[in-house]
N, C-alpha and C. Protein backbone atom coordinates (compact mmCIF):
# COMPACT_ATOMS: atom_id res chain seq x y z
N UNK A 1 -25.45 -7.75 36.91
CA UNK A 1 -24.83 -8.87 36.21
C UNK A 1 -24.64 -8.55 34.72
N UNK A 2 -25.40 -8.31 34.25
CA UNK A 2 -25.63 -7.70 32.66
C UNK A 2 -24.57 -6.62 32.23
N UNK A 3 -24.30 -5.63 33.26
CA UNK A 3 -23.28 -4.79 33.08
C UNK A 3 -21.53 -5.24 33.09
N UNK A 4 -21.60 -6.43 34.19
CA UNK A 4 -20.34 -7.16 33.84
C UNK A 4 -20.40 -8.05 32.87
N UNK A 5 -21.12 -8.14 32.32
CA UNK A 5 -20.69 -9.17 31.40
C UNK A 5 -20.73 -8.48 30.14
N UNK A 6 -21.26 -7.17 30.36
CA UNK A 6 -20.95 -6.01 28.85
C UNK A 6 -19.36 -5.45 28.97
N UNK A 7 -18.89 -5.38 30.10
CA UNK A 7 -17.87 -4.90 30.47
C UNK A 7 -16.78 -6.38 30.26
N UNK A 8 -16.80 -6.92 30.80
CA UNK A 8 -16.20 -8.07 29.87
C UNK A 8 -16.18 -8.13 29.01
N UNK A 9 -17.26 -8.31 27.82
CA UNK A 9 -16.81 -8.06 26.07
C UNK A 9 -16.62 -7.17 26.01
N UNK A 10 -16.73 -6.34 26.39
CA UNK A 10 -15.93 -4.85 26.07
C UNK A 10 -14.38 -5.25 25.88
N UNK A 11 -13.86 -5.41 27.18
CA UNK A 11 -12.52 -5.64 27.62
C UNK A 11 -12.03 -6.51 26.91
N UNK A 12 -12.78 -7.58 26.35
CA UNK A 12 -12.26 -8.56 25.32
C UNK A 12 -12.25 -8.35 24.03
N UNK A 13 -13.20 -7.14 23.56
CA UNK A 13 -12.78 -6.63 21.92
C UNK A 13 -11.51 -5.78 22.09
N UNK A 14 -11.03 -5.01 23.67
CA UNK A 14 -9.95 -3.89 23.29
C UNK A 14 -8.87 -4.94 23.36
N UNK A 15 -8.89 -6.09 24.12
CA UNK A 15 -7.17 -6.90 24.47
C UNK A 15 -7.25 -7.41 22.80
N UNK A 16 -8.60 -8.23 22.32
CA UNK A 16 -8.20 -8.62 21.08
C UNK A 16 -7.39 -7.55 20.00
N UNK A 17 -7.88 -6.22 20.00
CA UNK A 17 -7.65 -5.06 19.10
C UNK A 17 -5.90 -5.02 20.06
N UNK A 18 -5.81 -4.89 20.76
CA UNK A 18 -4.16 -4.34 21.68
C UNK A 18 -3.77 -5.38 20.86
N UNK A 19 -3.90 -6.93 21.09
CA UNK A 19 -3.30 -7.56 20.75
C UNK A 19 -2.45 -8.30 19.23
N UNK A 20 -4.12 -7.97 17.93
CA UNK A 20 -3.61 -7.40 17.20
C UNK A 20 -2.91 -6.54 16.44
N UNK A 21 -2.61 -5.17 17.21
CA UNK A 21 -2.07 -3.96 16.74
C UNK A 21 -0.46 -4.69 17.53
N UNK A 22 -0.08 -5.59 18.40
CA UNK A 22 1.02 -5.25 18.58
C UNK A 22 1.63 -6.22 17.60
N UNK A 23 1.11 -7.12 16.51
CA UNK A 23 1.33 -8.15 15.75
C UNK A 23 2.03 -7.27 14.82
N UNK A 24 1.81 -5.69 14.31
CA UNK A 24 2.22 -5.43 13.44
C UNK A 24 3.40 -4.69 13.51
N UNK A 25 4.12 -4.50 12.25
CA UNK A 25 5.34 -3.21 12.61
C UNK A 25 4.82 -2.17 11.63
N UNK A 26 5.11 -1.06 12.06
CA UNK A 26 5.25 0.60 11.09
C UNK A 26 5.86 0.69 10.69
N UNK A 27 6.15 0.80 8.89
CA UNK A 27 7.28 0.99 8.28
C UNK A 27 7.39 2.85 7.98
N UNK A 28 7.68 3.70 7.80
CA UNK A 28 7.93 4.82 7.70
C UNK A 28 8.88 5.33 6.89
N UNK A 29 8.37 5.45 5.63
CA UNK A 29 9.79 5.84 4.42
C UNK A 29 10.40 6.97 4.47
N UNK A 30 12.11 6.72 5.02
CA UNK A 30 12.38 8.07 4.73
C UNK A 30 12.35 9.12 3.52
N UNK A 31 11.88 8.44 2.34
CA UNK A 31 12.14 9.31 1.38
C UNK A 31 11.22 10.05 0.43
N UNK A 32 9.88 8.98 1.02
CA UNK A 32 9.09 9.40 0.31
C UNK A 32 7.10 9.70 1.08
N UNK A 33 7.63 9.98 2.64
CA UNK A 33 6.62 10.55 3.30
C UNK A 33 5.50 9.65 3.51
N UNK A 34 5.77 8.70 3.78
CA UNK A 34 4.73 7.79 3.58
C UNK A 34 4.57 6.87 5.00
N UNK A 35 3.62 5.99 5.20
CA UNK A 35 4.27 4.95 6.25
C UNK A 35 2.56 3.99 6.12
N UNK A 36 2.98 2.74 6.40
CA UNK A 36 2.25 1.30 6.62
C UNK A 36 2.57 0.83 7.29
N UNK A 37 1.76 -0.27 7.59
CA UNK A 37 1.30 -1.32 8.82
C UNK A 37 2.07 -2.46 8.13
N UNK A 38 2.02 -3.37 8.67
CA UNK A 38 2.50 -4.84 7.86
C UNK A 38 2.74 -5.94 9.32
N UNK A 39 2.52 -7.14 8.64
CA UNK A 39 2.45 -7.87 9.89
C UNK A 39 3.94 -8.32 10.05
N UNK A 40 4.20 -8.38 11.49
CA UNK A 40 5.39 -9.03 12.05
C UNK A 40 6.68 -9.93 11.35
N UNK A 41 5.48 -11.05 10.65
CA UNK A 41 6.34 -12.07 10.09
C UNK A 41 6.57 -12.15 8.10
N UNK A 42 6.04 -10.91 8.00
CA UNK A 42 6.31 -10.51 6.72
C UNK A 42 7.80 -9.62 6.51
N UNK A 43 8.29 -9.46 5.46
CA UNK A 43 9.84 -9.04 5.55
C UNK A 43 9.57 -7.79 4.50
N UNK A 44 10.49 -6.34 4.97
CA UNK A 44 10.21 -5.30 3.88
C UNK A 44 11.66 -5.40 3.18
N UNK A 45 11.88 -5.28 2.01
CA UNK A 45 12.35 -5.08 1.46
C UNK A 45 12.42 -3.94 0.49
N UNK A 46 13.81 -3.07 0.51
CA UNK A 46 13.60 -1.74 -0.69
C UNK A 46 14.59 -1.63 -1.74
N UNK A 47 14.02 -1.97 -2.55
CA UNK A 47 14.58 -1.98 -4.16
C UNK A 47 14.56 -1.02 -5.12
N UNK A 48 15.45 -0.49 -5.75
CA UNK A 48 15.59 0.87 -7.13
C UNK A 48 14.01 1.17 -6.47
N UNK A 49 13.29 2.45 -5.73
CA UNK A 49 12.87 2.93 -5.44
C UNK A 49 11.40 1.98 -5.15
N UNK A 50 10.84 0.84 -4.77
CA UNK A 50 10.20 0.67 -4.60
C UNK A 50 10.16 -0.18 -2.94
N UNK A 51 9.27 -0.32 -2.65
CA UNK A 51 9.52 -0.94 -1.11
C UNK A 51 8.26 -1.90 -1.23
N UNK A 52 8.97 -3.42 -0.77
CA UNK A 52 7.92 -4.39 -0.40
C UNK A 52 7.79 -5.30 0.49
N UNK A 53 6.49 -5.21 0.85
CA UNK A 53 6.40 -6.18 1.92
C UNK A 53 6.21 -7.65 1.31
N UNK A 54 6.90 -8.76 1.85
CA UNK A 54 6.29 -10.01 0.79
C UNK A 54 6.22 -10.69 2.39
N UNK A 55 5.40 -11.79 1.99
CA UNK A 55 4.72 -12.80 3.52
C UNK A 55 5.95 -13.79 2.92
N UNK A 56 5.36 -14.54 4.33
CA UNK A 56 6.35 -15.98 4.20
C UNK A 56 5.91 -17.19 3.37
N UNK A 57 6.53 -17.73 3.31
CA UNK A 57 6.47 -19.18 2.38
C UNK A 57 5.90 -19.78 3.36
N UNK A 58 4.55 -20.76 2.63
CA UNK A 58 3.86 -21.76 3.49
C UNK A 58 4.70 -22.55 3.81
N UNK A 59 5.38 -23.37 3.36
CA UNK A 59 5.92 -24.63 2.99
C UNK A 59 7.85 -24.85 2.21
N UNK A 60 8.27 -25.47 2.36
CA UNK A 60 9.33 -26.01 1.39
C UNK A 60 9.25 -25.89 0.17
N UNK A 61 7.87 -25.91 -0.27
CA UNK A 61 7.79 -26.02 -1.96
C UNK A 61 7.13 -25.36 -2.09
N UNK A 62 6.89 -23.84 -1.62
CA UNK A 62 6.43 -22.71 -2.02
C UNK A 62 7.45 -21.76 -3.03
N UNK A 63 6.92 -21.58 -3.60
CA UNK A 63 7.83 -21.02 -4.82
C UNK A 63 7.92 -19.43 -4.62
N UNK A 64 6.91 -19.00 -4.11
CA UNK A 64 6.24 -17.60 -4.73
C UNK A 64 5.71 -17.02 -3.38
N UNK A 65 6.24 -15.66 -2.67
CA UNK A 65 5.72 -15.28 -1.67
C UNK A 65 4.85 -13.74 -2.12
N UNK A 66 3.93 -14.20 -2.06
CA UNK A 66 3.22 -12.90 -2.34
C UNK A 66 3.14 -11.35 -1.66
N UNK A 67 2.95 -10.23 -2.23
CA UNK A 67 3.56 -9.47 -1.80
C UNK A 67 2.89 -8.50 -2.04
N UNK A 68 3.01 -6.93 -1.13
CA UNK A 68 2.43 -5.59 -1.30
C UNK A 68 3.49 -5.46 -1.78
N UNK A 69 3.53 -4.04 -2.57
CA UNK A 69 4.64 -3.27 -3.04
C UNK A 69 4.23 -2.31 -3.52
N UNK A 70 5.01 -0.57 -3.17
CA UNK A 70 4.85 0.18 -2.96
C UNK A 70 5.58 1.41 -4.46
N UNK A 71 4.98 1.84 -5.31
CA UNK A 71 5.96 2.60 -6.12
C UNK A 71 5.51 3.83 -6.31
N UNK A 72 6.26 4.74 -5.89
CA UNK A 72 5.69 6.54 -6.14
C UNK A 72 6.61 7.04 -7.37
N UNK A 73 5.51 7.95 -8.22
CA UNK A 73 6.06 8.32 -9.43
C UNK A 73 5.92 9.96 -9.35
N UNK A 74 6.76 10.50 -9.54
CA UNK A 74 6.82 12.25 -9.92
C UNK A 74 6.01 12.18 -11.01
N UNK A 75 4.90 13.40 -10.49
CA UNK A 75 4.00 13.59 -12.01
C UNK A 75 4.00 14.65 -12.10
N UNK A 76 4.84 15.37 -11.01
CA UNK A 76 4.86 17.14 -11.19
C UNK A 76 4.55 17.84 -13.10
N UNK A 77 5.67 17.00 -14.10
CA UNK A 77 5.49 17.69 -15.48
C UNK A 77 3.94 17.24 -15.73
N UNK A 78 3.42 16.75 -15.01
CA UNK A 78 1.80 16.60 -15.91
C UNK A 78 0.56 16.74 -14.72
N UNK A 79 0.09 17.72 -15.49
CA UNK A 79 -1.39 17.84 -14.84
C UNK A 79 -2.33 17.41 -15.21
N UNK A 80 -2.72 15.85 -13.90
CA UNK A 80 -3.28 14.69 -14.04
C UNK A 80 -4.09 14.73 -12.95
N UNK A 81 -5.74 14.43 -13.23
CA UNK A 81 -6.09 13.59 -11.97
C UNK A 81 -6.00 12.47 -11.37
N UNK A 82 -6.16 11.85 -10.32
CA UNK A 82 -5.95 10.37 -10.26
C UNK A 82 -6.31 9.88 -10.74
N UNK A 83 -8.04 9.57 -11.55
CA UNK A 83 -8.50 9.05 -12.50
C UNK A 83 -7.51 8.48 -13.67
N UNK A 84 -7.21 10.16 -14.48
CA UNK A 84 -6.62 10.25 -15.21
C UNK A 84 -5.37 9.18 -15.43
N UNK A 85 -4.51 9.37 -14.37
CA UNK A 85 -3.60 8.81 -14.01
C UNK A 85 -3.37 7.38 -13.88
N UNK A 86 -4.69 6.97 -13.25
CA UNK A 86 -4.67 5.51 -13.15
C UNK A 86 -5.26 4.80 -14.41
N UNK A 87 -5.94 5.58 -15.44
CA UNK A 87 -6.30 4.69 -16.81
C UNK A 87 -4.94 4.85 -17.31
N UNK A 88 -4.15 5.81 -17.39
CA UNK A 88 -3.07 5.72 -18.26
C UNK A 88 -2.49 4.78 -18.07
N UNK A 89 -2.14 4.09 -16.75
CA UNK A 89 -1.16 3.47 -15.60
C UNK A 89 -1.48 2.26 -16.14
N UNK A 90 -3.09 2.01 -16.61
CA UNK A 90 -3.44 0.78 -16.70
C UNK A 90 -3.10 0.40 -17.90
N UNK A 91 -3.34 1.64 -19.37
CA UNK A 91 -3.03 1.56 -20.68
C UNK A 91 -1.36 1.19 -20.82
N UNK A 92 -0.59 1.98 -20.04
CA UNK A 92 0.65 1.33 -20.09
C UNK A 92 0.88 -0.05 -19.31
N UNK A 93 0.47 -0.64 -18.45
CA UNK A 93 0.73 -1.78 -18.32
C UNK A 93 0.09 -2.75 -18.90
N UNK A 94 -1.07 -2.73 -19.75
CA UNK A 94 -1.53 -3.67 -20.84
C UNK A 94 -0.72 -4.12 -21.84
N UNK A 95 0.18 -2.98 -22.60
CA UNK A 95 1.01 -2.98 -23.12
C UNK A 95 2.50 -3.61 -22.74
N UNK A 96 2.98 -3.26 -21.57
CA UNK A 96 3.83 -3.89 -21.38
C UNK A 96 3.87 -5.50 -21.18
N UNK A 97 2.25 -5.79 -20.49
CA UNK A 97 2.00 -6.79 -20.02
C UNK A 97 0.95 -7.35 -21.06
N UNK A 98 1.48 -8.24 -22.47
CA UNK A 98 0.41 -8.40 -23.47
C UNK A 98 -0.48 -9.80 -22.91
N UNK A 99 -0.64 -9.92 -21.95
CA UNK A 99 -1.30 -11.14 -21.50
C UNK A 99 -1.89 -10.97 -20.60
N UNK A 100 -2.24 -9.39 -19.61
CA UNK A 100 -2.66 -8.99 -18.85
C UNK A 100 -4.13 -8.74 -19.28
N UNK A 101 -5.33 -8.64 -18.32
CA UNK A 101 -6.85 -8.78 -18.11
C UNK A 101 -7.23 -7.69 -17.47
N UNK A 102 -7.60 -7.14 -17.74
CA UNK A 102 -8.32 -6.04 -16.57
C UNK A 102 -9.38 -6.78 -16.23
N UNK A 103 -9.74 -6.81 -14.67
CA UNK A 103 -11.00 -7.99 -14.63
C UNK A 103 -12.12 -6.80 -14.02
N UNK A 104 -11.30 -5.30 -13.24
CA UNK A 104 -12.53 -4.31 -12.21
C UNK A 104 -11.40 -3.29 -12.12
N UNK A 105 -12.04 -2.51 -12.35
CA UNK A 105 -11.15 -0.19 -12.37
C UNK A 105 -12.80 -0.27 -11.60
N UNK A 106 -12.37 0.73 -9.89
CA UNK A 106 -13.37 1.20 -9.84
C UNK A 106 -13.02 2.41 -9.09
N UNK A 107 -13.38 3.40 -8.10
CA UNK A 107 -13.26 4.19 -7.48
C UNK A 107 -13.26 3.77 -5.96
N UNK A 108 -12.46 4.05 -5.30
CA UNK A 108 -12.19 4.20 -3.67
C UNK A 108 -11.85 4.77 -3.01
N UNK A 109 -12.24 4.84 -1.57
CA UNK A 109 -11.72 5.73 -0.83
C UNK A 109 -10.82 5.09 0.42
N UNK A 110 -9.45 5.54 -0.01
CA UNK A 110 -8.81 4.47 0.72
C UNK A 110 -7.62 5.94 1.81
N UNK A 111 -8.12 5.27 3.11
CA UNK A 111 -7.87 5.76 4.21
C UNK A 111 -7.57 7.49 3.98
N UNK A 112 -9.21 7.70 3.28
CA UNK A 112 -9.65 9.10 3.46
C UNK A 112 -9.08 9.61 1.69
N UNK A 113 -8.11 9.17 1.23
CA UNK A 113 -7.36 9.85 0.23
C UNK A 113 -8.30 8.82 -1.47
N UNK A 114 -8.75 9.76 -2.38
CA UNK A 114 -9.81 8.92 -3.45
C UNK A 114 -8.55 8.02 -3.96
N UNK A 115 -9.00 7.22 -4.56
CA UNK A 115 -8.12 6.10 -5.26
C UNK A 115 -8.69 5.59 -6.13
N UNK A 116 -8.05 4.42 -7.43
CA UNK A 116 -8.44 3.66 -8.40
C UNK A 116 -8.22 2.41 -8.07
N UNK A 117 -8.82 1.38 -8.17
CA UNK A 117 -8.11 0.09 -8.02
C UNK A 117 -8.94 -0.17 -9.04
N UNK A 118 -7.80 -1.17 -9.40
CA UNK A 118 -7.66 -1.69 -10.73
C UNK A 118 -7.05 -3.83 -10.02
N UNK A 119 -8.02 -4.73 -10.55
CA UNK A 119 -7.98 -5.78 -10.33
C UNK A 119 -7.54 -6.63 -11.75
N UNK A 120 -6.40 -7.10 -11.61
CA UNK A 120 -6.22 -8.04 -13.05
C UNK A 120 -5.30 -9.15 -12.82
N UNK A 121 -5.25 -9.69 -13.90
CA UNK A 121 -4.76 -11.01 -13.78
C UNK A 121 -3.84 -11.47 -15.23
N UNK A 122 -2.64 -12.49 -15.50
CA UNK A 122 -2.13 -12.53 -16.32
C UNK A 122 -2.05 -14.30 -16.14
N UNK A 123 -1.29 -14.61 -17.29
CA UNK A 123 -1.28 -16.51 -17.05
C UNK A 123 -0.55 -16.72 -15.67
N UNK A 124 0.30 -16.37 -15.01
CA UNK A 124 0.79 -16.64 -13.67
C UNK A 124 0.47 -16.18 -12.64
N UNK A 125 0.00 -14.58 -12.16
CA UNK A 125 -0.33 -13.80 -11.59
C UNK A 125 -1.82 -12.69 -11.53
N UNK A 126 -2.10 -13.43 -10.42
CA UNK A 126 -3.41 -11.77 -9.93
C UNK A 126 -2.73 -11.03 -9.54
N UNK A 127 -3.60 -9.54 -9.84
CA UNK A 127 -3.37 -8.60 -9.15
C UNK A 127 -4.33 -7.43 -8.50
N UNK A 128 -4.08 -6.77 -7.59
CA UNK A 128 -5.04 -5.48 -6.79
C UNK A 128 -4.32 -4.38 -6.49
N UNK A 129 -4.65 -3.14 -7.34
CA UNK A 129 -3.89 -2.27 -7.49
C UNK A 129 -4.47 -1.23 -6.96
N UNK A 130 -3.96 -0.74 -6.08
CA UNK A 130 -4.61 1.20 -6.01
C UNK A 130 -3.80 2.36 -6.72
N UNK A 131 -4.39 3.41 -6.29
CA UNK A 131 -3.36 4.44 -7.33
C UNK A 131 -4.00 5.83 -6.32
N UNK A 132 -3.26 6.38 -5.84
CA UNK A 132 -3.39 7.49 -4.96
C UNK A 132 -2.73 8.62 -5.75
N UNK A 133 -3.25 9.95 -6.42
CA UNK A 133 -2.32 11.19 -6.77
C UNK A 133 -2.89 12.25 -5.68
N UNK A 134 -1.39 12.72 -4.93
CA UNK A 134 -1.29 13.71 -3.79
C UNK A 134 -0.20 14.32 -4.40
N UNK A 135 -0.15 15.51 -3.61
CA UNK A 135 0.78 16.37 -3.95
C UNK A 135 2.14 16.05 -5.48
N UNK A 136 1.24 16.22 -6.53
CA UNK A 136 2.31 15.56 -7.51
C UNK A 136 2.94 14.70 -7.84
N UNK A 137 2.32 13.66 -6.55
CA UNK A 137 3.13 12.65 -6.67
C UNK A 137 1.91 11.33 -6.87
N UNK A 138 2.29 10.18 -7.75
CA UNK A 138 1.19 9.06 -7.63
C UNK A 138 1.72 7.84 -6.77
N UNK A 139 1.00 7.38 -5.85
CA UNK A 139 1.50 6.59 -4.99
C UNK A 139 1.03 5.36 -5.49
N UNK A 140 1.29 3.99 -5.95
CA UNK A 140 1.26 2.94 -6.33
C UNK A 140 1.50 1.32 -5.45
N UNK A 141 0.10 1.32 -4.59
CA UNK A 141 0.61 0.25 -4.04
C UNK A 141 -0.52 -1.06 -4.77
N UNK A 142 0.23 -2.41 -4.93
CA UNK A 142 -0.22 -3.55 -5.50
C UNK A 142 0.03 -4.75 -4.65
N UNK A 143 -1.06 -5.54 -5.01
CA UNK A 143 -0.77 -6.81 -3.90
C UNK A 143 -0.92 -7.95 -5.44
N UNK A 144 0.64 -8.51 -5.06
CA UNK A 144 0.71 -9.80 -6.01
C UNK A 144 0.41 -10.90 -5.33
N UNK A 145 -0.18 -12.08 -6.59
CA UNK A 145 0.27 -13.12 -5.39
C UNK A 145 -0.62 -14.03 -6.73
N UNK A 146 -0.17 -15.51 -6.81
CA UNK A 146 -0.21 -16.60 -7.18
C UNK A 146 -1.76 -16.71 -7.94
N UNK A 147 -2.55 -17.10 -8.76
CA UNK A 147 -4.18 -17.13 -8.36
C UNK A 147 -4.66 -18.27 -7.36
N UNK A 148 -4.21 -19.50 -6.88
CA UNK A 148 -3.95 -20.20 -6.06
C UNK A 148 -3.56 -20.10 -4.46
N UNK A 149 -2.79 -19.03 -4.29
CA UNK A 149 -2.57 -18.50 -3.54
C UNK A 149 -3.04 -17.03 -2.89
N UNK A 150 -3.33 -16.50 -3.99
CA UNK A 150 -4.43 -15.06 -3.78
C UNK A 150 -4.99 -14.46 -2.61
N UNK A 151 -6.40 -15.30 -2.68
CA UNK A 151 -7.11 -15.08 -1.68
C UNK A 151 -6.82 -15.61 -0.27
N UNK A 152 -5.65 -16.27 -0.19
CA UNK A 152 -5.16 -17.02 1.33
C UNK A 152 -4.74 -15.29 2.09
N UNK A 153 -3.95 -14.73 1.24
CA UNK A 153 -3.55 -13.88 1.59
C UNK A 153 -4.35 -12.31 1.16
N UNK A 154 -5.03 -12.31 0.37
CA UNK A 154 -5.94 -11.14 0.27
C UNK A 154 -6.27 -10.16 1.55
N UNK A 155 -7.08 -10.60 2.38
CA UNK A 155 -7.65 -9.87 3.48
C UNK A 155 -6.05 -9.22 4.58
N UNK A 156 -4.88 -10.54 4.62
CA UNK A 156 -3.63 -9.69 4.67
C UNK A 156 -3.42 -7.96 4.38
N UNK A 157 -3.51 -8.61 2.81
CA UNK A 157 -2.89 -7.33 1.78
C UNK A 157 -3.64 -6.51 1.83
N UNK A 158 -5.07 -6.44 2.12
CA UNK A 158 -6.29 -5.49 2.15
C UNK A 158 -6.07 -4.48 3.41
N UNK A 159 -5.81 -5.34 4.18
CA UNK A 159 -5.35 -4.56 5.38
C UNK A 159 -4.13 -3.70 5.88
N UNK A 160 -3.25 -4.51 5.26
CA UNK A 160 -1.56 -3.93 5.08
C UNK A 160 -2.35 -2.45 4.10
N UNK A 161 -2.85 -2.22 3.35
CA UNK A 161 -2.72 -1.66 2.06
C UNK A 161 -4.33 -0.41 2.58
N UNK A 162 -4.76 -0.99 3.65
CA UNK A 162 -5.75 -0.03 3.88
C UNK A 162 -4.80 1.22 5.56
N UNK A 163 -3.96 0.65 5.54
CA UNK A 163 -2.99 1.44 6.19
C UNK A 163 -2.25 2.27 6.55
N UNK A 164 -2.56 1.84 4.86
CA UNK A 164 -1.00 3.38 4.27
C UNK A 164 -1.87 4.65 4.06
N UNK A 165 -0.54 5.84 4.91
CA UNK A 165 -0.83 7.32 4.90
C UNK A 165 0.25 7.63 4.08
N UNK A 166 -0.20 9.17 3.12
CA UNK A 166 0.36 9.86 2.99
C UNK A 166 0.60 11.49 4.07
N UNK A 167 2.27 11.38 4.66
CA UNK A 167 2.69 12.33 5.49
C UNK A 167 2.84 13.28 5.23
N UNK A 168 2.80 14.38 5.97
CA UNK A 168 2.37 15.83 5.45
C UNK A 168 3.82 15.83 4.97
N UNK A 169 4.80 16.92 4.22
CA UNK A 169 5.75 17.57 4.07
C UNK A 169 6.33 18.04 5.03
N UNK A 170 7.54 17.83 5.37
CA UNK A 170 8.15 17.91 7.14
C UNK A 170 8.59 19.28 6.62
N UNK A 171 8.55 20.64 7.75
CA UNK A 171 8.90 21.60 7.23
C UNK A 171 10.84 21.59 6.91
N UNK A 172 11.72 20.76 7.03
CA UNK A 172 12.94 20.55 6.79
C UNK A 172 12.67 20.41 5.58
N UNK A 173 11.77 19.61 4.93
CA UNK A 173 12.12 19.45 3.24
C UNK A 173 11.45 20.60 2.30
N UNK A 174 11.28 21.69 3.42
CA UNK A 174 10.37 23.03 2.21
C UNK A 174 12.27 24.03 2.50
N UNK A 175 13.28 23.30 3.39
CA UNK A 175 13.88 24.70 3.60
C UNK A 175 14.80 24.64 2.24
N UNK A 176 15.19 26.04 1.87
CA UNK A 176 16.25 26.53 0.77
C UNK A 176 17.20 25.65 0.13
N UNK A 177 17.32 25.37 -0.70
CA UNK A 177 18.71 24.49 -1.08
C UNK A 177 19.92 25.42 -1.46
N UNK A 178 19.28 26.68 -2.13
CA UNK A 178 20.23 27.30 -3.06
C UNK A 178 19.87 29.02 -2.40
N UNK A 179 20.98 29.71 -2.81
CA UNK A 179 20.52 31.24 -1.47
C UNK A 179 21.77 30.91 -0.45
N UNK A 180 20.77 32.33 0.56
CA UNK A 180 21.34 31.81 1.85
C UNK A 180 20.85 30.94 2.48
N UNK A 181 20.97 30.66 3.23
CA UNK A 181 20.79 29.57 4.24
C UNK A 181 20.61 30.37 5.71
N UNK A 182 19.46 29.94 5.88
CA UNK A 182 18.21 30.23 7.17
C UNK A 182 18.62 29.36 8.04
N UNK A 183 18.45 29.76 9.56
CA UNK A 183 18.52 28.52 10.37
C UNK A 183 16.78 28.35 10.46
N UNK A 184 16.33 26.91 10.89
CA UNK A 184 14.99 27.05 10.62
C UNK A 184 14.43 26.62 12.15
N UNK A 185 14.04 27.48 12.79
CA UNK A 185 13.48 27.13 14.13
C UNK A 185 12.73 25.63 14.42
């Protein structure tokens, strides 16, 4: 008896897990090697090089749909660590943003790759930032969202955002541009 009824919760954590995993879609950037999770009823959108997921509006008189969003920067001319990278990231957006708070910079390890997150807030907007540097490149994903609205959606964005891989280099984007031209098996 004991064994069916282990085998039953068993079977009921994998349908719950099936059933959540089919809630989500895989987004997969062509351009910049990357790919995330995001739930169903959230919408991606890709703008002058950034890509975001924003959720839906509670209501009629929701103003503000909060949102992941995704921005990769060429850092090839500078040899930076992520550290490095993410205080600068933060020094320039203080500046841009003269009303911005740093509230927590700490260290993470987000789906295997080290990271910075950086938590702040301005008179309209929180924010939760990571900062991934791989191959020359810094990957920038942030979850906005209302301070009112925030934490409704936090564990969302935590999850959308604990998702994201960086994809190896497809051997098509190492072949020749300039030369001859190889056929490439």
């Amino acid at each position: 008896m004991k064994k069916v009824v282990c085998l039953a919760i068993i079977l009921g954590f994998c349908s719950v897990s099936l059933f959540a995993a089919e809630q989500n879609q895989i987004y997969k950037s062509p351009l910049f090697d990357f790919e995330i999770s995001y739930p169903q009823d959230w919408q991606v959108k890709e703008i002058s090089g950034v890509t975001a997921f924003i959720s839906p509006l509670d209501d009629a008189g929701d103003k503000f749909s909060e949102n992941v969003n995704i921005v990769i920067e060429d850092i090839s001319a500078y040899q930076m660590s992520a550290k490095q990278y993410a205080k600068e990231a933060d020094k320039n957006w203080l500046v841009a943003d003269g009303k911005l708070k740093i509230i927590d910079f700490s260290q993470v390890m987000l789906n295997g790759e080290e990271a910075y997150c950086t938590i702040a807030e301005n008179d309209n907007l929180k924010f939760k930032q990571y900062k991934i540097v791989k191959d020359k490149k810094a990957y920038v994903l942030t979850y906005t969202g209302q301070p009112d609205g925030f934490s409704k959606f936090q564990d969302i964005a935590d999850n959308i955002i604990k998702t994201f891989k960086v994809q190896a280099v497809s051997d098509s984007k190492l072949a020749p541009v300039s030369g001859d031209i190889k056929k490439i098996k």
